[in-house]
Structure formats: structure tokens, C-alpha cells
N, C-alpha and C. Protein backbone atom coordinates (compact mmCIF):
# COMPACT_ATOMS: atom_id res chain seq x y z
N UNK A 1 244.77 -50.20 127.85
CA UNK A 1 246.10 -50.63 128.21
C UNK A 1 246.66 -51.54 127.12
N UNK A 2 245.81 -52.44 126.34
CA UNK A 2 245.93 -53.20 125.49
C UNK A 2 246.38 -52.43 124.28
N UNK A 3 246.35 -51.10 124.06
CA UNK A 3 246.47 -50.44 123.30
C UNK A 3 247.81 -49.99 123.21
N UNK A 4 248.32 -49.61 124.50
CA UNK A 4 248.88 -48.64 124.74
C UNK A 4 250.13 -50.16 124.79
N UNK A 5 250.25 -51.65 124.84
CA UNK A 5 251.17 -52.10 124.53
C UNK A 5 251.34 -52.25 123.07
N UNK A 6 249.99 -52.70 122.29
CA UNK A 6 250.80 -53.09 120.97
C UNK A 6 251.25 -51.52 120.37
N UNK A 7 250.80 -50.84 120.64
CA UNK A 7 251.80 -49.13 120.07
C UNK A 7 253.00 -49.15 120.78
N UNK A 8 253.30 -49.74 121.53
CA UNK A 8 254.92 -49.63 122.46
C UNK A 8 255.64 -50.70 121.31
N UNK A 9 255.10 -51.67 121.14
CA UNK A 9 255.73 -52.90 120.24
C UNK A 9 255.90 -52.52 118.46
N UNK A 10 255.32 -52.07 118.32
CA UNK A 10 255.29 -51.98 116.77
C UNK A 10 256.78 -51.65 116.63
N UNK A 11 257.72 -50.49 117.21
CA UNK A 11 258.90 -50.21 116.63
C UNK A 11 259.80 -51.71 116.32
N UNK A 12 259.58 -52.37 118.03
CA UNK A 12 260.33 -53.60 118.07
C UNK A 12 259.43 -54.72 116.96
N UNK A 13 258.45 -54.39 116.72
CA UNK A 13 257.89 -55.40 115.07
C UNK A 13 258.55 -54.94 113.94
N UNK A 14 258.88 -54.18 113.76
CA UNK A 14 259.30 -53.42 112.32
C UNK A 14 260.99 -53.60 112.75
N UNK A 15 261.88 -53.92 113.53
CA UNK A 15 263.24 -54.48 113.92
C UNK A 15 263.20 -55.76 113.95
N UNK A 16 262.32 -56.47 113.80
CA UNK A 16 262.64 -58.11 113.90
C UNK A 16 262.71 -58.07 112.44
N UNK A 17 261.30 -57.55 111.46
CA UNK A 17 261.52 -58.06 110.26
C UNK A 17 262.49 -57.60 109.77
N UNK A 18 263.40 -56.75 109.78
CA UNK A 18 264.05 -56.98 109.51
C UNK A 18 265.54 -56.76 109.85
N UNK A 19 265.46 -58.07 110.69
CA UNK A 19 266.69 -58.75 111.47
C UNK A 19 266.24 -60.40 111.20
N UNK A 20 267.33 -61.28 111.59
CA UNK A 20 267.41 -62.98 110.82
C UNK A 20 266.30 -63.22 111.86
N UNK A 21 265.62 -64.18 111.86
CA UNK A 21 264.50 -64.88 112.69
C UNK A 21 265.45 -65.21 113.63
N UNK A 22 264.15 -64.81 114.76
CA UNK A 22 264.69 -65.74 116.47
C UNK A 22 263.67 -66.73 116.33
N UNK A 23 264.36 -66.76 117.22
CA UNK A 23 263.61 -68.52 117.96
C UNK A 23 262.16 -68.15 118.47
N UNK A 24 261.40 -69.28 119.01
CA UNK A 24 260.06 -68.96 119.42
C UNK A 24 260.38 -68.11 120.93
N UNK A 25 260.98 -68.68 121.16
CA UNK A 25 261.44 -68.24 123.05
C UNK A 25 262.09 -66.83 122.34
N UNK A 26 263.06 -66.70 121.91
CA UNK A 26 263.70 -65.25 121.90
C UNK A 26 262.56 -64.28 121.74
N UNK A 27 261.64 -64.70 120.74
CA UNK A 27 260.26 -63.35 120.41
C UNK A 27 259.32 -63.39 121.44
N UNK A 28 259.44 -64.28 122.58
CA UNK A 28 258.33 -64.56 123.43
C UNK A 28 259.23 -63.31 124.68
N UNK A 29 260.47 -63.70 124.48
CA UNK A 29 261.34 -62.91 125.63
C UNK A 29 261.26 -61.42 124.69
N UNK A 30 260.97 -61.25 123.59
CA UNK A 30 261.33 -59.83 123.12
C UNK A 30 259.87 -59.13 123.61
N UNK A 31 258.93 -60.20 123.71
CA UNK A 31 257.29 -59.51 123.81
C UNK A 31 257.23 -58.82 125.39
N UNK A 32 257.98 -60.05 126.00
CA UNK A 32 257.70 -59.85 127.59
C UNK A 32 258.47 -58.68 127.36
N UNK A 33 259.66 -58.25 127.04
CA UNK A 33 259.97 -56.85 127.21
C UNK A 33 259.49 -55.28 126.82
N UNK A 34 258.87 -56.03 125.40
CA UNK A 34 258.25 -54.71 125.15
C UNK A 34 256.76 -54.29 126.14
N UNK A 35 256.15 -56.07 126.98
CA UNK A 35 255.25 -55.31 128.29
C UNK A 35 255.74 -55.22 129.03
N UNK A 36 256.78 -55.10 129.09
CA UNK A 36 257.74 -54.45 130.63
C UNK A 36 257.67 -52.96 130.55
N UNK A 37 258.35 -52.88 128.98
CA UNK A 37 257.87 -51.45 129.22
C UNK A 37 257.05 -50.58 129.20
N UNK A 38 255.77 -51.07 128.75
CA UNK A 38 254.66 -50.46 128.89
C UNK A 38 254.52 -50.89 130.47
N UNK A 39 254.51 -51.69 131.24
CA UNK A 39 253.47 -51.30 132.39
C UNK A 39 254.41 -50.30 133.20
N UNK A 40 256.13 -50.34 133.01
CA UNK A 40 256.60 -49.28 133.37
C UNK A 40 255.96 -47.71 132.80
N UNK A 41 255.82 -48.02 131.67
CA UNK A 41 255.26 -46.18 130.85
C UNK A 41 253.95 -45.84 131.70
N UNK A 42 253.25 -47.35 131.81
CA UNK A 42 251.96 -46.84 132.47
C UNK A 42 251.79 -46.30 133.60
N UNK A 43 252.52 -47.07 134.58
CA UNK A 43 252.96 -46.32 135.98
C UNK A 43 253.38 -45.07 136.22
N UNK A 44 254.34 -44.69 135.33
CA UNK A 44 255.09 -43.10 135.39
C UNK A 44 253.91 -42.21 134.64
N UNK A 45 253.02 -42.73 134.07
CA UNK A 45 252.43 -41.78 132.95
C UNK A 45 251.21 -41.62 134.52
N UNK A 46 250.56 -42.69 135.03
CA UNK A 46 249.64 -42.35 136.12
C UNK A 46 250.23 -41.87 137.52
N UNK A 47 251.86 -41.98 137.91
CA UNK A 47 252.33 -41.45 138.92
C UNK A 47 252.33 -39.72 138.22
N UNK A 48 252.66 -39.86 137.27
CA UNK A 48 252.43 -38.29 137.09
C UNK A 48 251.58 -38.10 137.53
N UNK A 49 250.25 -38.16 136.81
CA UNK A 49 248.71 -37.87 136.78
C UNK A 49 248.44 -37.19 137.69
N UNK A 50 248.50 -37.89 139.25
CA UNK A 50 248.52 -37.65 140.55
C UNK A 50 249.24 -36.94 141.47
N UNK A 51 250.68 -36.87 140.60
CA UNK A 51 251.46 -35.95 141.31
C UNK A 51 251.10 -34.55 140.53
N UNK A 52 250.48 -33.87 139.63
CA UNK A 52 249.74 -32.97 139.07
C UNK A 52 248.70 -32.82 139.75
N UNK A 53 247.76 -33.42 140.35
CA UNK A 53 246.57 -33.59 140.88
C UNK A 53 247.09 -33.25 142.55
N UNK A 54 248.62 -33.64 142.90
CA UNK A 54 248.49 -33.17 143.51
C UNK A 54 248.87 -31.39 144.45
N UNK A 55 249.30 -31.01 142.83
CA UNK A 55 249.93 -29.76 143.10
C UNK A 55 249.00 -28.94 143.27
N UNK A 56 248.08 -29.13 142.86
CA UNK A 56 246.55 -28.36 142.53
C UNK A 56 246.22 -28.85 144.26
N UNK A 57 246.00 -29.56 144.78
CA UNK A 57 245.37 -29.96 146.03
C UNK A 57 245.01 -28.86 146.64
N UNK A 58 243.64 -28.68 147.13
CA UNK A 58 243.41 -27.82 148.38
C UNK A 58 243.56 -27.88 149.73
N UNK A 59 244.23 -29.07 150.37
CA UNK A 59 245.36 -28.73 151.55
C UNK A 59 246.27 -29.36 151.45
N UNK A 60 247.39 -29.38 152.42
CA UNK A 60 248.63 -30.09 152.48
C UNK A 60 248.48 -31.91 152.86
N UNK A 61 247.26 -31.99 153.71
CA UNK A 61 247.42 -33.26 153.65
C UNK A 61 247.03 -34.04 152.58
N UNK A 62 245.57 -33.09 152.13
CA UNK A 62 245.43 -34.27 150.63
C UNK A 62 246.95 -34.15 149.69
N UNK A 63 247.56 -33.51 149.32
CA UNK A 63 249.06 -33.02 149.11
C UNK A 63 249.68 -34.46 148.92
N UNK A 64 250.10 -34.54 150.43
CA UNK A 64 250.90 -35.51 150.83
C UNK A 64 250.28 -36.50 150.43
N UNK A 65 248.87 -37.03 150.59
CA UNK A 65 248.43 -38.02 150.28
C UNK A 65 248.71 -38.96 148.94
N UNK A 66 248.08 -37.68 147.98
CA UNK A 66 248.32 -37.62 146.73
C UNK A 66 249.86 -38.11 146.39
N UNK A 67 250.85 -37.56 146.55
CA UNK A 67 252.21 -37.65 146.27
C UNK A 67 252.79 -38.75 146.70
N UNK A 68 252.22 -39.40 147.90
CA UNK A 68 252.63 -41.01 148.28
C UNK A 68 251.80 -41.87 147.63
N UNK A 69 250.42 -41.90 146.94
CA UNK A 69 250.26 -43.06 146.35
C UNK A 69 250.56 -42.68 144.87
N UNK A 70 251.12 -41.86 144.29
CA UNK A 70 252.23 -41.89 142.97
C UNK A 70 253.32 -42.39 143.21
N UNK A 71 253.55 -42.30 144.27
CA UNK A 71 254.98 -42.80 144.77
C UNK A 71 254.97 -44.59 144.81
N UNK A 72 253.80 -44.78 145.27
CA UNK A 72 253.53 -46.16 145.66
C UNK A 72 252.93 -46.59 143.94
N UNK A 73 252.17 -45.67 143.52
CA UNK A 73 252.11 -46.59 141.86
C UNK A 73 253.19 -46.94 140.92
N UNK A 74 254.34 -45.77 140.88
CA UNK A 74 255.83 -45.46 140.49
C UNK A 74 256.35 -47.27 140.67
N UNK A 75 256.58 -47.08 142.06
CA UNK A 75 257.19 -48.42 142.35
C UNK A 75 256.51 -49.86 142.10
N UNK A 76 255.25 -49.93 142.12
CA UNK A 76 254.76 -51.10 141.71
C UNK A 76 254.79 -51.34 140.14
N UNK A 77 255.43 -49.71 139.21
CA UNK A 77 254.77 -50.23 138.07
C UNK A 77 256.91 -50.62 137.57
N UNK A 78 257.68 -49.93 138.18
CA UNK A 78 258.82 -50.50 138.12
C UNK A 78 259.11 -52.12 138.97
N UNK A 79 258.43 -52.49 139.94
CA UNK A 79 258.45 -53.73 140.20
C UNK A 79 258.10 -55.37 139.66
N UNK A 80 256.79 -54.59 139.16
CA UNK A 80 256.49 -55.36 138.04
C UNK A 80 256.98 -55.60 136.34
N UNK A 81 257.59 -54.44 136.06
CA UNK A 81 258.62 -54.11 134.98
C UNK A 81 259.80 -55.12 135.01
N UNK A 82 260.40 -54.82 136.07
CA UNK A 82 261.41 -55.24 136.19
C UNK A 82 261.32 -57.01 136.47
N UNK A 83 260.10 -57.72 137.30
CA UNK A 83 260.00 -58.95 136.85
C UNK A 83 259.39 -59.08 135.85
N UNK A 84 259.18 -59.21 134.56
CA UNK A 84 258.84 -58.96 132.97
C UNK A 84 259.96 -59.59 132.56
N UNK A 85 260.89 -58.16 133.04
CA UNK A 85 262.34 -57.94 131.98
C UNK A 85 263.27 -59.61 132.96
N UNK A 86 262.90 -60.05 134.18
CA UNK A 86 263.75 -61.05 134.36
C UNK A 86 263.07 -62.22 133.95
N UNK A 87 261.76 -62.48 133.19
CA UNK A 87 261.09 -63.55 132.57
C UNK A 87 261.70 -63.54 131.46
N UNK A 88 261.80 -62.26 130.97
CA UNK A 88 262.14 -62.22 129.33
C UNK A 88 263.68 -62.69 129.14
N UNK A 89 264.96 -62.30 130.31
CA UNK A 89 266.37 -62.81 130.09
C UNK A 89 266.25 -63.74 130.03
N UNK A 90 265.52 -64.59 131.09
CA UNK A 90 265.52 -65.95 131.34
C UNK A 90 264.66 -67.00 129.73
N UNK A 91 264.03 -66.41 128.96
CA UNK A 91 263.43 -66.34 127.70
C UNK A 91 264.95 -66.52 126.76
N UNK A 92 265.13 -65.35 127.16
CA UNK A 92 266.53 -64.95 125.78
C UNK A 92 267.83 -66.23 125.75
């Protein structure tokens, strides 16, 4: 996972240098965003996973099963995203 943020960040590393220096807080609010969006990528990338896993299913209830806790990872990984991104305004 550690991985999979600093590869989300590098574009936004290679745009600071060269853009004028922020402040300590502005790059602290630019970091929290770039893990906003990774734990969002991570969520959709494992709500997939499962919603694949669950097309394949051999009955309807594992089915359903399957498709509500993607549903339920989806939203926790946008919930947590989204308080990130309101640490990081409050940063900016």
C-alpha cells in the first residue's frame, strides 16, 4: 500500500519542483491529498476485485454477498478519502 502511494505522488513531486515553493503546511496538505487518493484508488481497485469474484460466484447468495461488501469497501474507501481531502483544505 506504501507503494502504491508514493507511485500516486511522484506526478504531484515532479509539479512542485517545478512550481515556486509552498509552505510547510501547503506540502503537508498536498501529501494528505495525494493519500486521499490512493486510499480512494485502493478501495475501487479492491471493490472491483470482488465485484469480479463476484460474477464468477456459484450461487446467487454468495452473489449478493460478494457485491455488498464491495459496496461497503467502495464507501469506506471514499469516506475516508474524502476526510484526507478535508484535513488537507484545512492544511491549504
Amino acid at each position: 500500500m506504501k507503494k502504491l502511494a508514493v507511485i500516486a505522488a511522484l506526478p504531484t513531486l515532479a509539479l512542485l519542483g517545478s512550481c515556486g515553493e509552498d509552505s510547510a503546511m501547503e506540502e503537508r496538505g498536498d501529501a494528505k491529498e495525494e493519500r486521499a487518493d490512493a486510499v480512494e484508488n485502493y478501495g475501487d481497485d479492491r471493490a472491483g476485485q470482488l465485484e469480479e469474484m463476484a460474477d464468477e460466484a456459484p450461487t446467487d447468495a454468495r452473489e449478493d454477498a460478494l457485491n455488498q461488501r464491495a459496496e461497503q469497501i467502495d464507501d469506506i474507501g471514499d469516506e475516508r478519502a474524502e476526510a484526507l481531502n478535508e484535513r488537507a483544505d484545512e492544511l491549504e
